[in-house]
N, C-alpha and C. Protein backbone atom coordinates (compact mmCIF):
# COMPACT_ATOMS: atom_id res chain seq x y z
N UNK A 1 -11.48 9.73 9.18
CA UNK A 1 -10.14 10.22 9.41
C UNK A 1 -9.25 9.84 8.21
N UNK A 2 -8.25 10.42 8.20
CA UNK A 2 -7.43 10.23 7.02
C UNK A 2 -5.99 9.73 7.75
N UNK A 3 -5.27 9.25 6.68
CA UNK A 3 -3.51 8.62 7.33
C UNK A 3 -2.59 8.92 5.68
N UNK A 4 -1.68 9.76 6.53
CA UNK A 4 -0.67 10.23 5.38
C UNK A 4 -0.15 8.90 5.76
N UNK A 5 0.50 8.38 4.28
CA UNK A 5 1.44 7.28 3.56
C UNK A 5 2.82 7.48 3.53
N UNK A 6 3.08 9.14 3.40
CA UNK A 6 4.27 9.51 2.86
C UNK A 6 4.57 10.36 1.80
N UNK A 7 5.57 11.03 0.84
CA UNK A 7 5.64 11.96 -0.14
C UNK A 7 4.09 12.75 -0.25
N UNK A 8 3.55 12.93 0.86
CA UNK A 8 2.16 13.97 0.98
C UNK A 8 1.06 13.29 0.33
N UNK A 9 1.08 12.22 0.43
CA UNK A 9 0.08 11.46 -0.49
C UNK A 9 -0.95 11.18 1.21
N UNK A 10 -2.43 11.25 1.24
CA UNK A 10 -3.26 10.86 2.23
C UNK A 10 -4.26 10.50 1.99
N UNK A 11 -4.57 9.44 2.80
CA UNK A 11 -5.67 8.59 2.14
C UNK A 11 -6.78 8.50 3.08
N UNK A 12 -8.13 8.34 2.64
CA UNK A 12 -9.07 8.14 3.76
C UNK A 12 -9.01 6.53 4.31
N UNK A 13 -9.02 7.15 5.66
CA UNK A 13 -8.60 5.70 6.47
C UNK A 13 -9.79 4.49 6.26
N UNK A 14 -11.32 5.00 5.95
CA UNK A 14 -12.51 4.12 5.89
C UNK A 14 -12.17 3.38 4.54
N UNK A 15 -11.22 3.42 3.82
CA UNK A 15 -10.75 2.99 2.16
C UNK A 15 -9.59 1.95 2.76
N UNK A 16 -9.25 1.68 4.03
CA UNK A 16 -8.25 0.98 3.70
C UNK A 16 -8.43 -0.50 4.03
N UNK A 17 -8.04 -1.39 3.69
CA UNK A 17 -8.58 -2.81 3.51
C UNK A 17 -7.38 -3.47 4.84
N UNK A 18 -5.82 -2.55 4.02
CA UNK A 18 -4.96 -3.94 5.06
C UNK A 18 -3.67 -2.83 4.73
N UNK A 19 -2.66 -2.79 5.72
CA UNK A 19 -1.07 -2.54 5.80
C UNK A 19 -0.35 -3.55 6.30
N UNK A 20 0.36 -3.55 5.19
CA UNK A 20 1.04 -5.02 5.13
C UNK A 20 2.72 -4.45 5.12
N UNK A 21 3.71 -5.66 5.32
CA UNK A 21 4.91 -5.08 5.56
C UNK A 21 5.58 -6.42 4.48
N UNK A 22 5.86 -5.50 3.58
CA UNK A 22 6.72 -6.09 2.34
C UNK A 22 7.96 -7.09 2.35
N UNK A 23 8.36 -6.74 3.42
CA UNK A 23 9.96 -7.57 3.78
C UNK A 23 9.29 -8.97 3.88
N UNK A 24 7.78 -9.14 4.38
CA UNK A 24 7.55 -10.52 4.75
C UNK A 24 6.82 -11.13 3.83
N UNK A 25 6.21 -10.86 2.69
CA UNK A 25 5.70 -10.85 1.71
C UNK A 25 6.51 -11.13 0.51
N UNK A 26 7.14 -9.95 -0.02
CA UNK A 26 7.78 -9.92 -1.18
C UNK A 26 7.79 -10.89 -2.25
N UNK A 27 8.50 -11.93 -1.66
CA UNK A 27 9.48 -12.95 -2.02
C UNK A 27 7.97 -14.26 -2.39
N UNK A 28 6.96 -13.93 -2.01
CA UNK A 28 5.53 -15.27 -2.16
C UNK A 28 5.00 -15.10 -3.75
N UNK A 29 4.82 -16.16 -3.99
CA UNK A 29 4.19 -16.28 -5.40
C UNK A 29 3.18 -15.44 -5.75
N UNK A 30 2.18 -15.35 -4.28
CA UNK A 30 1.13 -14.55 -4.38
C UNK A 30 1.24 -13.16 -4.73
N UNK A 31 2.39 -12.46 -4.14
CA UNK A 31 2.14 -10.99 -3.84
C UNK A 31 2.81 -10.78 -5.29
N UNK A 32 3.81 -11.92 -5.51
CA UNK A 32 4.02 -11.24 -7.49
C UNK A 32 2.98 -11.33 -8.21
N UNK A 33 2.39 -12.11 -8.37
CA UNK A 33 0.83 -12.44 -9.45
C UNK A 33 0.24 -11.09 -8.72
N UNK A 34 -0.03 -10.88 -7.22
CA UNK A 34 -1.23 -9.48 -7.21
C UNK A 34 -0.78 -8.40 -8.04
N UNK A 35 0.80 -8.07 -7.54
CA UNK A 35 1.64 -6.98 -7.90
C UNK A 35 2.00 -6.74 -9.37
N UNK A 36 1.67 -7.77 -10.13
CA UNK A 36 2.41 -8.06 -11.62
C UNK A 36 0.35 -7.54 -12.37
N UNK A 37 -0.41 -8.35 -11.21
CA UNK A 37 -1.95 -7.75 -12.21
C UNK A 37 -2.21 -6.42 -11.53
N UNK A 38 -1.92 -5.81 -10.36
CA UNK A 38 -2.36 -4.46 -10.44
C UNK A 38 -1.53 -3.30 -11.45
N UNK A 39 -0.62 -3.88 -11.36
CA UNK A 39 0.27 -2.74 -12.35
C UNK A 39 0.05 -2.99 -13.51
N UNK A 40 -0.69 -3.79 -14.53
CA UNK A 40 -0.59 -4.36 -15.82
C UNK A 40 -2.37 -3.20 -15.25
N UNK A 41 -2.95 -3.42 -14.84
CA UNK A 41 -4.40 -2.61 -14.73
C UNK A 41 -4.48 -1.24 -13.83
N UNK A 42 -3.17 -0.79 -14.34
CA UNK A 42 -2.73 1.06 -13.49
C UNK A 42 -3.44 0.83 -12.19
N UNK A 43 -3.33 0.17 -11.02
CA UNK A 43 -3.83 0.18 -9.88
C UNK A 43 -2.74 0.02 -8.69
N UNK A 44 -1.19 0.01 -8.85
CA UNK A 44 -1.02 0.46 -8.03
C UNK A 44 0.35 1.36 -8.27
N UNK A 45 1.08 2.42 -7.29
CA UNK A 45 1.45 3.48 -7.39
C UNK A 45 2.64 3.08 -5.89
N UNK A 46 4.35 3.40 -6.78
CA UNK A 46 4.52 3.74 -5.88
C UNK A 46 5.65 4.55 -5.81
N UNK A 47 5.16 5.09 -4.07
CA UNK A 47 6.00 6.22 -4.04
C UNK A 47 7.24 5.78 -2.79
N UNK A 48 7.64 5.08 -3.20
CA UNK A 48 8.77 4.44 -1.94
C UNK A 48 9.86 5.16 -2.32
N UNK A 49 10.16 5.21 -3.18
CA UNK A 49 11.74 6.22 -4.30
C UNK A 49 12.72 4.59 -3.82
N UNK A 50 12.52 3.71 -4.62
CA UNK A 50 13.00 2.65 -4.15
C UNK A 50 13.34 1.76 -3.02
N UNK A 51 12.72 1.89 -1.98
CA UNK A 51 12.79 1.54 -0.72
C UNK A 51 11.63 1.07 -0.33
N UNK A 52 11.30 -0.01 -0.40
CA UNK A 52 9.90 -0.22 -0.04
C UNK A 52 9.69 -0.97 1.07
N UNK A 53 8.58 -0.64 1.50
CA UNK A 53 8.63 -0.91 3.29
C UNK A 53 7.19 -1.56 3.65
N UNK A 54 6.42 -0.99 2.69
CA UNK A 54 5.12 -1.45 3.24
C UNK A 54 3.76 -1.24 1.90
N UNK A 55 2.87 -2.20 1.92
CA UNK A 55 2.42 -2.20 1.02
C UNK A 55 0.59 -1.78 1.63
N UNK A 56 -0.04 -0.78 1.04
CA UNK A 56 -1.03 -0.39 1.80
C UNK A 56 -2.32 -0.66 0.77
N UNK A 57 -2.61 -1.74 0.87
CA UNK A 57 -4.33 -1.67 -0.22
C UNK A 57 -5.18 -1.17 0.39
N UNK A 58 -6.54 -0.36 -0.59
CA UNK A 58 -7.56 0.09 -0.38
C UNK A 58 -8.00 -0.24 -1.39
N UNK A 59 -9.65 0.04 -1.12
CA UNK A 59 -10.80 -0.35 -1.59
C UNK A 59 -11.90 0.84 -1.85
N UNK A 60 -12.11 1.37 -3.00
CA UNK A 60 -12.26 2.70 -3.57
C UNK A 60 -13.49 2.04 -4.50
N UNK A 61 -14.54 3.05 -4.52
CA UNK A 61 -15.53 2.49 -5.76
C UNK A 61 -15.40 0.87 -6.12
N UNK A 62 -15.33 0.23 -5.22
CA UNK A 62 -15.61 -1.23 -5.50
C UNK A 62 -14.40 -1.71 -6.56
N UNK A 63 -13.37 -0.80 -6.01
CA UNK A 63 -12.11 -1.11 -6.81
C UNK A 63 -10.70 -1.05 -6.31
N UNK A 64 -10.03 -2.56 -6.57
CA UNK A 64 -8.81 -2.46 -4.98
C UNK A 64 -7.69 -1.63 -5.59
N UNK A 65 -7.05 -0.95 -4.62
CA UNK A 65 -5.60 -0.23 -5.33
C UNK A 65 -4.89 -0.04 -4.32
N UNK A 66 -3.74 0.20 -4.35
CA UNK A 66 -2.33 -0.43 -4.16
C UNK A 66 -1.37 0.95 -3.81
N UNK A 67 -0.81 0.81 -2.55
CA UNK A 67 0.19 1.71 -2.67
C UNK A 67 1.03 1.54 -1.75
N UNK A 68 3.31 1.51 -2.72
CA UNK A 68 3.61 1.22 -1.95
C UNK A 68 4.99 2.06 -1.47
N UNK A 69 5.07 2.06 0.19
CA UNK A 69 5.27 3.26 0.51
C UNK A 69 6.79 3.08 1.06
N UNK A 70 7.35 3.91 1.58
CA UNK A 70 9.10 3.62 2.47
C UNK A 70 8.57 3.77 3.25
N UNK A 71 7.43 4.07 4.40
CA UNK A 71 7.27 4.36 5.62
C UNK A 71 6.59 2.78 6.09
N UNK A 72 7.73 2.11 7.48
CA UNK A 72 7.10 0.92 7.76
C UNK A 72 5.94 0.99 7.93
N UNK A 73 4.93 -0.48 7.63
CA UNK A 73 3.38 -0.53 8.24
C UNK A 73 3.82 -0.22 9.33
N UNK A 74 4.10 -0.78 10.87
CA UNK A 74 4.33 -0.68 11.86
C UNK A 74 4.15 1.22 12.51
N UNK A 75 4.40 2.10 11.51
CA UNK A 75 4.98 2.80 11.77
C UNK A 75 3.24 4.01 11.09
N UNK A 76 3.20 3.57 10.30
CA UNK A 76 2.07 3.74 9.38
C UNK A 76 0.30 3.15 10.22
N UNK A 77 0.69 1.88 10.48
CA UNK A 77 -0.25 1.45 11.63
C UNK A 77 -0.76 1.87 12.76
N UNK A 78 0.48 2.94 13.50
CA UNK A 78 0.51 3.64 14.75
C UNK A 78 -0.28 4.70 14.73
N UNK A 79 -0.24 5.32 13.38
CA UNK A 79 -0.94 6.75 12.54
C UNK A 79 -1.97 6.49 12.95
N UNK A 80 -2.79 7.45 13.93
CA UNK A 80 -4.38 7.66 13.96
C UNK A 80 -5.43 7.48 12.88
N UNK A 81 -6.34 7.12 12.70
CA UNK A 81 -6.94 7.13 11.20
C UNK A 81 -8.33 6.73 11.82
């Protein structure tokens, strides 16, 4: 099954690792070091248009990538997939 993200972007749901909700995150040492090395290695993409709500990794060819969206996880989570 697949789960639209948002701005028509859809992803296969068997690719997704974790939906995470940014508001609770953000601000951790961790998620800057992930967020600061996926973007330095074009891996993650986002299409929030500045509003970011939720951060959705997958796991593609044995390779993690990143996308982050305005549509809450919560909301994104509910999405069939």
């Amino acid at each position: 099954m697949y789960l639209h993200i948002g701005k028509g972007l859809v992803l296969n749901g068997n690719d997704i690792i974790a939906i995470l909700n940014i508001g609770y995150i953000k601000n951790t040492k961790e998620y800057k070091n992930f967020y600061q090395k996926l973007l330095e290695e074009n891996r993650m993409s986002d299409i929030s248009c500045g509003n970011p709500k939720s951060l959705i990794l997958l796991q593609k060819n044995n390779e993690i990538k990143a996308y982050i969206s305005n549509i809450h996880s919560n909301t994104i989570g509910k999405r069939k997939f």
